[in-house]
PDB file of N, CA and C in Angstrom:
ATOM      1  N   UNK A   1       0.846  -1.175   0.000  1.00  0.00           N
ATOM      2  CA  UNK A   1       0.000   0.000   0.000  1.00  0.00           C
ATOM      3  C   UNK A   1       0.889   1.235   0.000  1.00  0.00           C
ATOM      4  N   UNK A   2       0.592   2.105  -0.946  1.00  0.00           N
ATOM      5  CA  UNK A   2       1.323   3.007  -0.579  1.00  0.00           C
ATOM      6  C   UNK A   2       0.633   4.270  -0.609  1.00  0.00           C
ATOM      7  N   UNK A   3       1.611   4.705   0.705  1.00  0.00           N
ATOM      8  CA  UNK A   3       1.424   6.149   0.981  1.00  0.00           C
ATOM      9  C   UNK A   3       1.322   7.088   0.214  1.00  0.00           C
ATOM     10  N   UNK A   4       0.245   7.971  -0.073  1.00  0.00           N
ATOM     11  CA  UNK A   4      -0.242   9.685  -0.525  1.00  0.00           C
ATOM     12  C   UNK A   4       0.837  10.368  -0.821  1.00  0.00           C
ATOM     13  N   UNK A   5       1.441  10.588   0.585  1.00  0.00           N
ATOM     14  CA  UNK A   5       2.369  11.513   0.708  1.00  0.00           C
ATOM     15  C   UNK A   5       3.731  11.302   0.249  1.00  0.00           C
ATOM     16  N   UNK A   6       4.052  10.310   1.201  1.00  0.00           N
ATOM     17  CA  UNK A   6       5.821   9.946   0.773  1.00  0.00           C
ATOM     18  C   UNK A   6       5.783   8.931  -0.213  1.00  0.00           C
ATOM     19  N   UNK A   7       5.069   8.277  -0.817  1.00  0.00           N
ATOM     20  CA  UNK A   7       4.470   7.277  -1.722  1.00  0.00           C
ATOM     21  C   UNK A   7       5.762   5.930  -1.269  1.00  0.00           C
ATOM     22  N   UNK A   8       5.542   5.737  -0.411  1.00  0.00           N
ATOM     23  CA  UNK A   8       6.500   4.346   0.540  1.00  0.00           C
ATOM     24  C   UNK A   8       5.080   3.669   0.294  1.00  0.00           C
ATOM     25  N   UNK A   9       5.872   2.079   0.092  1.00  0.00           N
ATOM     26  CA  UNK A   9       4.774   0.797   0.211  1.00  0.00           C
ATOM     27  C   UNK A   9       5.005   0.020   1.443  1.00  0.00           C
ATOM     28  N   UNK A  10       3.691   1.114   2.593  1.00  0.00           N
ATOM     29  CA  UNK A  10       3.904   0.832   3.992  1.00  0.00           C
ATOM     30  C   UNK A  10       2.604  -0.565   3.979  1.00  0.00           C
ATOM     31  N   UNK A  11       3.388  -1.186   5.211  1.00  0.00           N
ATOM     32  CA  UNK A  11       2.471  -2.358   5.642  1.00  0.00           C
ATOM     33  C   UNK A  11       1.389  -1.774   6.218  1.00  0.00           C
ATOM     34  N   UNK A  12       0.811  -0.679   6.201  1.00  0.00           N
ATOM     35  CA  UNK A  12      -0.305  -0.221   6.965  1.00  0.00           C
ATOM     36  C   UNK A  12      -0.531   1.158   6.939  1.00  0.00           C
ATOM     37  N   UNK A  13      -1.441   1.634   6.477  1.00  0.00           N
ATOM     38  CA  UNK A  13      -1.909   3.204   6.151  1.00  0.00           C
ATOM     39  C   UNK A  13      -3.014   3.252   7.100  1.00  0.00           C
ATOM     40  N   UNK A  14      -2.667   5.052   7.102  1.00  0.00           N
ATOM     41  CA  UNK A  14      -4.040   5.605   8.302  1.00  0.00           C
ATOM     42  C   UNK A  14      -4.816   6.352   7.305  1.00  0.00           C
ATOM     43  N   UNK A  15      -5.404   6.647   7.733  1.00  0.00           N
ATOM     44  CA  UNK A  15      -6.951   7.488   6.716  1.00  0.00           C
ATOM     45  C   UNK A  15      -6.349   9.173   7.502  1.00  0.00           C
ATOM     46  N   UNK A  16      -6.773   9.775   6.744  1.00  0.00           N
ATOM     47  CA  UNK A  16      -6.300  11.245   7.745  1.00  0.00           C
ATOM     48  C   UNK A  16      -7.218  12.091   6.669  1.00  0.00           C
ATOM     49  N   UNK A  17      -8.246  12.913   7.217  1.00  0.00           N
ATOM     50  CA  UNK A  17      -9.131  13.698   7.075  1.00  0.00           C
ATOM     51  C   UNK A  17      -8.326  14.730   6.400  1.00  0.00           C
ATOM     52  N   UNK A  18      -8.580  15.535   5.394  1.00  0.00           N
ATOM     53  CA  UNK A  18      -8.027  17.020   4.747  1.00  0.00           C
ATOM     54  C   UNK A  18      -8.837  17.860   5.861  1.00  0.00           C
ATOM     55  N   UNK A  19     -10.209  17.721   5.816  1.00  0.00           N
ATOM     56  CA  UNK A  19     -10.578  18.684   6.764  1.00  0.00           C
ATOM     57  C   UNK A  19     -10.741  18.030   7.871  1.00  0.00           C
ATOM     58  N   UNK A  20     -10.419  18.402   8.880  1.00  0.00           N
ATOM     59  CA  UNK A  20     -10.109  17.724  10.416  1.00  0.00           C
ATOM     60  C   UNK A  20     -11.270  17.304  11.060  1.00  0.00           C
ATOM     61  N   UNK A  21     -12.302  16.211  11.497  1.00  0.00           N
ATOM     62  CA  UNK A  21     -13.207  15.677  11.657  1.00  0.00           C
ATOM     63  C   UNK A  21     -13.967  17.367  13.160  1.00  0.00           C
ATOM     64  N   UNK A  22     -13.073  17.733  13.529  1.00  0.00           N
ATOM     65  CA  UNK A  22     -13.443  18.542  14.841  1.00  0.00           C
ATOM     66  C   UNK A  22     -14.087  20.020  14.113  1.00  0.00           C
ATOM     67  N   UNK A  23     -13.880  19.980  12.761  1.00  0.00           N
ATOM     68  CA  UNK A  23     -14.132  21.060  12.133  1.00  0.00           C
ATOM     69  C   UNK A  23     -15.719  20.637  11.329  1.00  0.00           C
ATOM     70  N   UNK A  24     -15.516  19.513  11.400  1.00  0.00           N
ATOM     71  CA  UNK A  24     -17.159  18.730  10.267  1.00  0.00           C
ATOM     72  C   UNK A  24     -18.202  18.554  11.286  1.00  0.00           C
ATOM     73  N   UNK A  25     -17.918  17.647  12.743  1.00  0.00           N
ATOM     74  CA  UNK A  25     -18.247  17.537  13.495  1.00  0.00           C
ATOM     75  C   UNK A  25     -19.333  18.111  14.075  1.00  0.00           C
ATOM     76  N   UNK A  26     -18.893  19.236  14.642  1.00  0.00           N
ATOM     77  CA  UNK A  26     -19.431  20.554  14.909  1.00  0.00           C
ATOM     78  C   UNK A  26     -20.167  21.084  14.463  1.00  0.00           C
ATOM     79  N   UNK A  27     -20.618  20.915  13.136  1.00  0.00           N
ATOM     80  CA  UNK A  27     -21.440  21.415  12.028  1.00  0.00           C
ATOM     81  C   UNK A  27     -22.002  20.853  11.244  1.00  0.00           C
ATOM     82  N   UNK A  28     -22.065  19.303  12.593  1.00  0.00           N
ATOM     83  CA  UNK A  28     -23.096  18.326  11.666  1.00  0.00           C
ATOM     84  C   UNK A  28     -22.857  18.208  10.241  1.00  0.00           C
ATOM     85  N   UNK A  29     -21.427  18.528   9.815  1.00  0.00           N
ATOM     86  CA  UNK A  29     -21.583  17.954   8.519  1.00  0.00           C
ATOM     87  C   UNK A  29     -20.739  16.706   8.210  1.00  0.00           C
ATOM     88  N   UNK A  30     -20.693  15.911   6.725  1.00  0.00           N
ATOM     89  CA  UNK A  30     -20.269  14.976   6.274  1.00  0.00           C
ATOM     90  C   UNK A  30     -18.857  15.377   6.402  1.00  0.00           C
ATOM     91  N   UNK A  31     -18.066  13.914   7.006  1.00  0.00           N
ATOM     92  CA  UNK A  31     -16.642  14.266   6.584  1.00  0.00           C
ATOM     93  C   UNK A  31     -16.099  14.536   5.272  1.00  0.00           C
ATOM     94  N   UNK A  32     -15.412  14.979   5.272  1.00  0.00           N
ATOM     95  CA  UNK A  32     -14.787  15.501   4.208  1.00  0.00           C
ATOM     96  C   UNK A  32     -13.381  14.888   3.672  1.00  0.00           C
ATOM     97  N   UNK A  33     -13.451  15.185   2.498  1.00  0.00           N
ATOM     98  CA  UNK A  33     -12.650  13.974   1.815  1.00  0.00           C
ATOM     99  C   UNK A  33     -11.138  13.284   2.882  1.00  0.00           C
ATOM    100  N   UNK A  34     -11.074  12.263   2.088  1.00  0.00           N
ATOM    101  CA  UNK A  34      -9.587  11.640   3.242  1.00  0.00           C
ATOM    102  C   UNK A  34      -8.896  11.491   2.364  1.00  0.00           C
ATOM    103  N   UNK A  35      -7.466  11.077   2.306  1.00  0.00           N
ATOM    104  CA  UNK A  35      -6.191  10.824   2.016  1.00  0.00           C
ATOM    105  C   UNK A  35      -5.905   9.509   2.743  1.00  0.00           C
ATOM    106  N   UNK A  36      -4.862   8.108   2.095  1.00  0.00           N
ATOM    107  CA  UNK A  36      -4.690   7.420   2.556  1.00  0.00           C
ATOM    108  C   UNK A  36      -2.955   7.594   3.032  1.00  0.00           C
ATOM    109  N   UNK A  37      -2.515   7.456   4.266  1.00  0.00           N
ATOM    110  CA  UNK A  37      -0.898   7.939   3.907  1.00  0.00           C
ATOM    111  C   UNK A  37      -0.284   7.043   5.459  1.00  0.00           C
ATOM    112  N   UNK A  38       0.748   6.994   5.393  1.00  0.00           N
ATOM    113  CA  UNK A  38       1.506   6.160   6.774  1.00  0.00           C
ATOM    114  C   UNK A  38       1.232   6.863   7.669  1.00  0.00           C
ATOM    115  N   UNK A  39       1.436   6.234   8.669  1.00  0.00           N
ATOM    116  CA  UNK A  39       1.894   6.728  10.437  1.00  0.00           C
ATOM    117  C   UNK A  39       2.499   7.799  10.169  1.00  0.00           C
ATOM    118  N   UNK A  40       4.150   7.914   9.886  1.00  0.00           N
ATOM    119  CA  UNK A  40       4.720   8.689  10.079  1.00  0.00           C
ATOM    120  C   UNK A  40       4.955  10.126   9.654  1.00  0.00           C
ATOM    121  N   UNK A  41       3.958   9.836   8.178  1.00  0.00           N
ATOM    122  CA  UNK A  41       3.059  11.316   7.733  1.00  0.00           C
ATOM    123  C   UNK A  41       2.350  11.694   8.219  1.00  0.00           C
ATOM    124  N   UNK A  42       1.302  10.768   9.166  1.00  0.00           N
ATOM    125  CA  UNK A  42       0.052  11.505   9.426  1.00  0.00           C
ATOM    126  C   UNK A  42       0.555  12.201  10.639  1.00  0.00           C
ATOM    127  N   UNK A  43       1.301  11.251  11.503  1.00  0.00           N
ATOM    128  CA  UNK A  43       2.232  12.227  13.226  1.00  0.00           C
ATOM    129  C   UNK A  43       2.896  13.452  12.381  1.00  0.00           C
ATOM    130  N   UNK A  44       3.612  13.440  11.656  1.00  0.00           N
ATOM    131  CA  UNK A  44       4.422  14.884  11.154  1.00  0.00           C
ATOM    132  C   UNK A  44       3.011  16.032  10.985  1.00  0.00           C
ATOM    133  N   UNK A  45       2.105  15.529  10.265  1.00  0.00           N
ATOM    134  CA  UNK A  45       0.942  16.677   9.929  1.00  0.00           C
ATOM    135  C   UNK A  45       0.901  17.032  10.613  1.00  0.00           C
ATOM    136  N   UNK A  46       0.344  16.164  11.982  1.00  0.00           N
ATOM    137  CA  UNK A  46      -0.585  16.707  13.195  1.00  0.00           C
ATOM    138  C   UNK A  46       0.879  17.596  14.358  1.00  0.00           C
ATOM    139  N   UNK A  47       2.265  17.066  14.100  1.00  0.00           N
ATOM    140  CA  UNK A  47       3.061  17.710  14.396  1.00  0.00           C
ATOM    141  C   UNK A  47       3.504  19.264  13.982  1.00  0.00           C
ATOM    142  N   UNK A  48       3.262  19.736  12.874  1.00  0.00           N
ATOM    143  CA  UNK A  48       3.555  20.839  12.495  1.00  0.00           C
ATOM    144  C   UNK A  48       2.723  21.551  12.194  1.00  0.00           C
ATOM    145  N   UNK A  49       1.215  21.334  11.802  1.00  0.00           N
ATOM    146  CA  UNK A  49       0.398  22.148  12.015  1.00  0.00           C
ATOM    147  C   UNK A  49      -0.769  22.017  13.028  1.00  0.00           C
ATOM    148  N   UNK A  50      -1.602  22.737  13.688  1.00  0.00           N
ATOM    149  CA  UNK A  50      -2.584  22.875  14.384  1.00  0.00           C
ATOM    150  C   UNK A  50      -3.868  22.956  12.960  1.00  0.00           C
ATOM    151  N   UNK A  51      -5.359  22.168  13.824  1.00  0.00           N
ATOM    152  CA  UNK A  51      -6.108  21.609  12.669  1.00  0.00           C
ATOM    153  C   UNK A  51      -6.910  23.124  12.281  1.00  0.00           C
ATOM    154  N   UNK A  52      -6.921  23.862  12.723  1.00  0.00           N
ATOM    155  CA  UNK A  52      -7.568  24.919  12.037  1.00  0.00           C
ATOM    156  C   UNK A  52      -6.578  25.283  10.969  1.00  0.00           C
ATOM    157  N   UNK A  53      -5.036  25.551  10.862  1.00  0.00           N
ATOM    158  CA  UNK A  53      -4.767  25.929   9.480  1.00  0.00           C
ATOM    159  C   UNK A  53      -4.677  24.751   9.150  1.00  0.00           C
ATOM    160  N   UNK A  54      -4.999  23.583   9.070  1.00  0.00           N
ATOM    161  CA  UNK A  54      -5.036  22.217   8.489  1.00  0.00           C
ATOM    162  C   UNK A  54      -6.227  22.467   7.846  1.00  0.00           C
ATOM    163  N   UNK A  55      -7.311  22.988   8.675  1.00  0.00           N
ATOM    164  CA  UNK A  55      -8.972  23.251   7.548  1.00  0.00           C
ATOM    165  C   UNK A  55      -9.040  24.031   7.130  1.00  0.00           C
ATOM    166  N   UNK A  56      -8.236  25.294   7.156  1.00  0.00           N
ATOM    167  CA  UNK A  56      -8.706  26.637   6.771  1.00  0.00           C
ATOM    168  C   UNK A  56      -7.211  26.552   5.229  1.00  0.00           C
ATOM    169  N   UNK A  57      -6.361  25.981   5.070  1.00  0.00           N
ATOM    170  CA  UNK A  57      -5.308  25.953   4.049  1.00  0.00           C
ATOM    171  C   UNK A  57      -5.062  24.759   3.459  1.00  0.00           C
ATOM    172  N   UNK A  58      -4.505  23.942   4.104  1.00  0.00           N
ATOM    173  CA  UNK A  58      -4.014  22.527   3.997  1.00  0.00           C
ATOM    174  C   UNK A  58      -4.949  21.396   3.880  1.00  0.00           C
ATOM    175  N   UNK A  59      -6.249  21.729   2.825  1.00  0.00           N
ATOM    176  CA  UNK A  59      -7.317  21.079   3.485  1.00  0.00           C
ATOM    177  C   UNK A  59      -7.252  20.217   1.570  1.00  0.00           C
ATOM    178  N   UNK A  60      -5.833  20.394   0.869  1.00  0.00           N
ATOM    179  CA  UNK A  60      -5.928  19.330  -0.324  1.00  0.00           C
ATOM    180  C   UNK A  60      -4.719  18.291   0.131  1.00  0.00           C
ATOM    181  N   UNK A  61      -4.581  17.243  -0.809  1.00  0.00           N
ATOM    182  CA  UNK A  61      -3.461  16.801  -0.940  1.00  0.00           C
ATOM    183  C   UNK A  61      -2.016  17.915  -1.588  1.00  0.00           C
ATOM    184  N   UNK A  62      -2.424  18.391  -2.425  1.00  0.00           N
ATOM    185  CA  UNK A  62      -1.775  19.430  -3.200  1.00  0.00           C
ATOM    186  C   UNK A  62      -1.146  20.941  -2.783  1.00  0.00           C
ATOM    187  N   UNK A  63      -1.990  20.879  -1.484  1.00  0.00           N
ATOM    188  CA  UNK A  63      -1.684  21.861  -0.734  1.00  0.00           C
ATOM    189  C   UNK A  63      -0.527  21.742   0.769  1.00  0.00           C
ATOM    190  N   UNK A  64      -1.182  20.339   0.865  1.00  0.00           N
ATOM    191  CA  UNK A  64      -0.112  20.000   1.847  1.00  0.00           C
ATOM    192  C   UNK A  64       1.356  19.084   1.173  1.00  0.00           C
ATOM    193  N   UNK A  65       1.380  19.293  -0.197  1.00  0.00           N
ATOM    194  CA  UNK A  65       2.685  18.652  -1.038  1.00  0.00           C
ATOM    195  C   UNK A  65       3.277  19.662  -1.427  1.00  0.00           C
ATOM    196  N   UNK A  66       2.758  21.515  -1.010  1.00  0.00           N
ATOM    197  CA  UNK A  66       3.206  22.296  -1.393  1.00  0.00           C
ATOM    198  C   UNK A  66       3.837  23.106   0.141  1.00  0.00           C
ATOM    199  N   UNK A  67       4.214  22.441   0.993  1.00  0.00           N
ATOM    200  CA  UNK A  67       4.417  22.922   2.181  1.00  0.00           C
ATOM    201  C   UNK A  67       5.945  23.211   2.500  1.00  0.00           C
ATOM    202  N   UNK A  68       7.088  23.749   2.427  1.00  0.00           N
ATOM    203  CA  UNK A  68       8.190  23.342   2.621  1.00  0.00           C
ATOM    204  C   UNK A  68       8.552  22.351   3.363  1.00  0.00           C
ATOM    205  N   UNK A  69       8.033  22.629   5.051  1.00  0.00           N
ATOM    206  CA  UNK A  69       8.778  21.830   6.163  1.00  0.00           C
ATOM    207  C   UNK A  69       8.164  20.258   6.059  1.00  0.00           C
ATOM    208  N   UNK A  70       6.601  20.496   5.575  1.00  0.00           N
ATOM    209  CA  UNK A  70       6.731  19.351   5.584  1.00  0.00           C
ATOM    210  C   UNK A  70       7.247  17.848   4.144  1.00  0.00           C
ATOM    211  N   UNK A  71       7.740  18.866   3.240  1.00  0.00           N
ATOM    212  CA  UNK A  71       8.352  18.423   2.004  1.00  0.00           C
ATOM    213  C   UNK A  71       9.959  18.194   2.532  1.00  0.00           C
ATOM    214  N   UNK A  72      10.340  18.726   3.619  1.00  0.00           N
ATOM    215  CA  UNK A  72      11.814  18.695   3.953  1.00  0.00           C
ATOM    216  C   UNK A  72      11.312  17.234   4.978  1.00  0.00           C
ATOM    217  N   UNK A  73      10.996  16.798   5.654  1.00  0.00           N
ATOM    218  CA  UNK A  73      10.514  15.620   6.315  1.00  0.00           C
ATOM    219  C   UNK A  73       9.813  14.247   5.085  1.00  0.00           C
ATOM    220  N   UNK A  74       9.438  14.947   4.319  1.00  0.00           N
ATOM    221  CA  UNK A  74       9.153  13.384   3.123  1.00  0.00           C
ATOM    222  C   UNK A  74      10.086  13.025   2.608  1.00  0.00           C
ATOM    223  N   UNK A  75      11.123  14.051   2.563  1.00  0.00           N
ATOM    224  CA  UNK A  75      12.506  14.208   1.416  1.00  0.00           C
ATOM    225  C   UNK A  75      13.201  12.716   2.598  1.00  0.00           C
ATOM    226  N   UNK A  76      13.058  13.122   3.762  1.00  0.00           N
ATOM    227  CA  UNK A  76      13.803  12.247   4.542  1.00  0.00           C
ATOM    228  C   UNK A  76      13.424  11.310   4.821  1.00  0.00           C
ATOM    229  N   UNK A  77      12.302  10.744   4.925  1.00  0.00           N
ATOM    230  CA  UNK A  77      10.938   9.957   5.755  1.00  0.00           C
ATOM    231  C   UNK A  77      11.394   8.631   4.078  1.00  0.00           C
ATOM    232  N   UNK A  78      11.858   9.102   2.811  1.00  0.00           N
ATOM    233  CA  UNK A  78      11.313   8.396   1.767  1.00  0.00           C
ATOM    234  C   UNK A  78      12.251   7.187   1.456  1.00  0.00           C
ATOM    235  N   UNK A  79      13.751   8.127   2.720  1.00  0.00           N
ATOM    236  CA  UNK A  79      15.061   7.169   2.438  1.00  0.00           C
ATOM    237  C   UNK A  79      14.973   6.336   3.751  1.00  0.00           C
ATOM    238  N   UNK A  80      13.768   6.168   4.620  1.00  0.00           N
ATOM    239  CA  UNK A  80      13.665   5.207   5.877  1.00  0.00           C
ATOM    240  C   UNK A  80      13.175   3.965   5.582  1.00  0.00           C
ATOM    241  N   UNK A  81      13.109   3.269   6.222  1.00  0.00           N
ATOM    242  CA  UNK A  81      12.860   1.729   6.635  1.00  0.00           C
ATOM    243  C   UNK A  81      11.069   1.748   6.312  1.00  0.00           C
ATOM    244  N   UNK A  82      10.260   1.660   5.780  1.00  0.00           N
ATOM    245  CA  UNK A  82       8.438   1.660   6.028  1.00  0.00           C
ATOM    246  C   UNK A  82       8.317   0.579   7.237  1.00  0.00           C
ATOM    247  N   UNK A  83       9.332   0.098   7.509  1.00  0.00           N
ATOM    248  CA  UNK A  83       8.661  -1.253   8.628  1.00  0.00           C
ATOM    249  C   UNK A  83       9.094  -0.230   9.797  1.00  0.00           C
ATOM    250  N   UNK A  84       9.842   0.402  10.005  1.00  0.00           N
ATOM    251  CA  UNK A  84      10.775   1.326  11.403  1.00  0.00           C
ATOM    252  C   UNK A  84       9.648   2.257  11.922  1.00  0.00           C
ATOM    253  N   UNK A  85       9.340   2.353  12.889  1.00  0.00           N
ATOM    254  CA  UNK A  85       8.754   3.519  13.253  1.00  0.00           C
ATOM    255  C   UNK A  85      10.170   5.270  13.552  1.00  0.00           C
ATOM    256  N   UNK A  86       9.673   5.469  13.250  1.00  0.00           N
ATOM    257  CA  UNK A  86      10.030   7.298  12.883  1.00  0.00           C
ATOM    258  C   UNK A  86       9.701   7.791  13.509  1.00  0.00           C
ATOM    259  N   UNK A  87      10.842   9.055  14.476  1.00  0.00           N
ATOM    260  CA  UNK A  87      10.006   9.748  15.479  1.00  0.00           C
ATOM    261  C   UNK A  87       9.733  11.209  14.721  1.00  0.00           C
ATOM    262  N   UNK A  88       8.646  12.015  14.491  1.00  0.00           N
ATOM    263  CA  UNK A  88       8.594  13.161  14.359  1.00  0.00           C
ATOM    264  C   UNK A  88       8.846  14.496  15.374  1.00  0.00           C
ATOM    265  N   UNK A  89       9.478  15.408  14.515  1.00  0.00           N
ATOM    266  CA  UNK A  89      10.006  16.661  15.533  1.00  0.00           C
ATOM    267  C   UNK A  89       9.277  17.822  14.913  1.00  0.00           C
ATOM    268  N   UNK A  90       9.308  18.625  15.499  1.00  0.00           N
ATOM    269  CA  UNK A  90       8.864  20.207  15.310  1.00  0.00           C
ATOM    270  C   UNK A  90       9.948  21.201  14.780  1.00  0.00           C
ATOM    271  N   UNK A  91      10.215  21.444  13.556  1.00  0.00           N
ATOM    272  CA  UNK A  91      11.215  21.740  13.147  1.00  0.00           C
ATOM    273  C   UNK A  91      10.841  23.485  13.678  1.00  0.00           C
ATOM    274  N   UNK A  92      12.220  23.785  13.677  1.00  0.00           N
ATOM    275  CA  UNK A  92      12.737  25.351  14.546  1.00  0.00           C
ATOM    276  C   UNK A  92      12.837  27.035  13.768  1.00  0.00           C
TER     277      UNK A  92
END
């Protein structure tokens, strides 16, 4: 299976909302589209951004492939192990 983001053929993908379920939720509406992508993309997302600019910007695939920091973390994430777990950081 491979990942959205870093396009690795991980043994196991998470579903991760474009628009953040706490934002649909709330407003009784339908979730909104998903992305299929690894662990260690979906911890970096939720690591570097907070879900309101996740719904209010980052709410395509295309938008979040246009991100620097987190394009500097796939750049790296693409030369890892898919079986290894990966710790994500908050870059400075």
């Amino acid at each position: 299976m491979l990942c959205q983001l870093c396009d690795r053929d991980c043994p196991a993908l998470t579903v991760h909302h474009l628009i953040p379920r706490q934002h649909t939720k709330r407003k009784k509406q339908p979730p909104g589209p998903t992305i299929d992508i690894c662990a260690a993309c979906h911890k970096q997302i939720h690591t570097l951004f907070d879900n309101r600019h996740l719904a209010r910007e980052l709410n395509t695939l295309a938008a979040l492939k246009a991100q620097p920091q987190l394009m500097r973390f796939v750049a790296w994430v693409q030369r890892q192990d898919p079986n290894r777990k990966v710790r994500s950081y908050r870059s400075r």
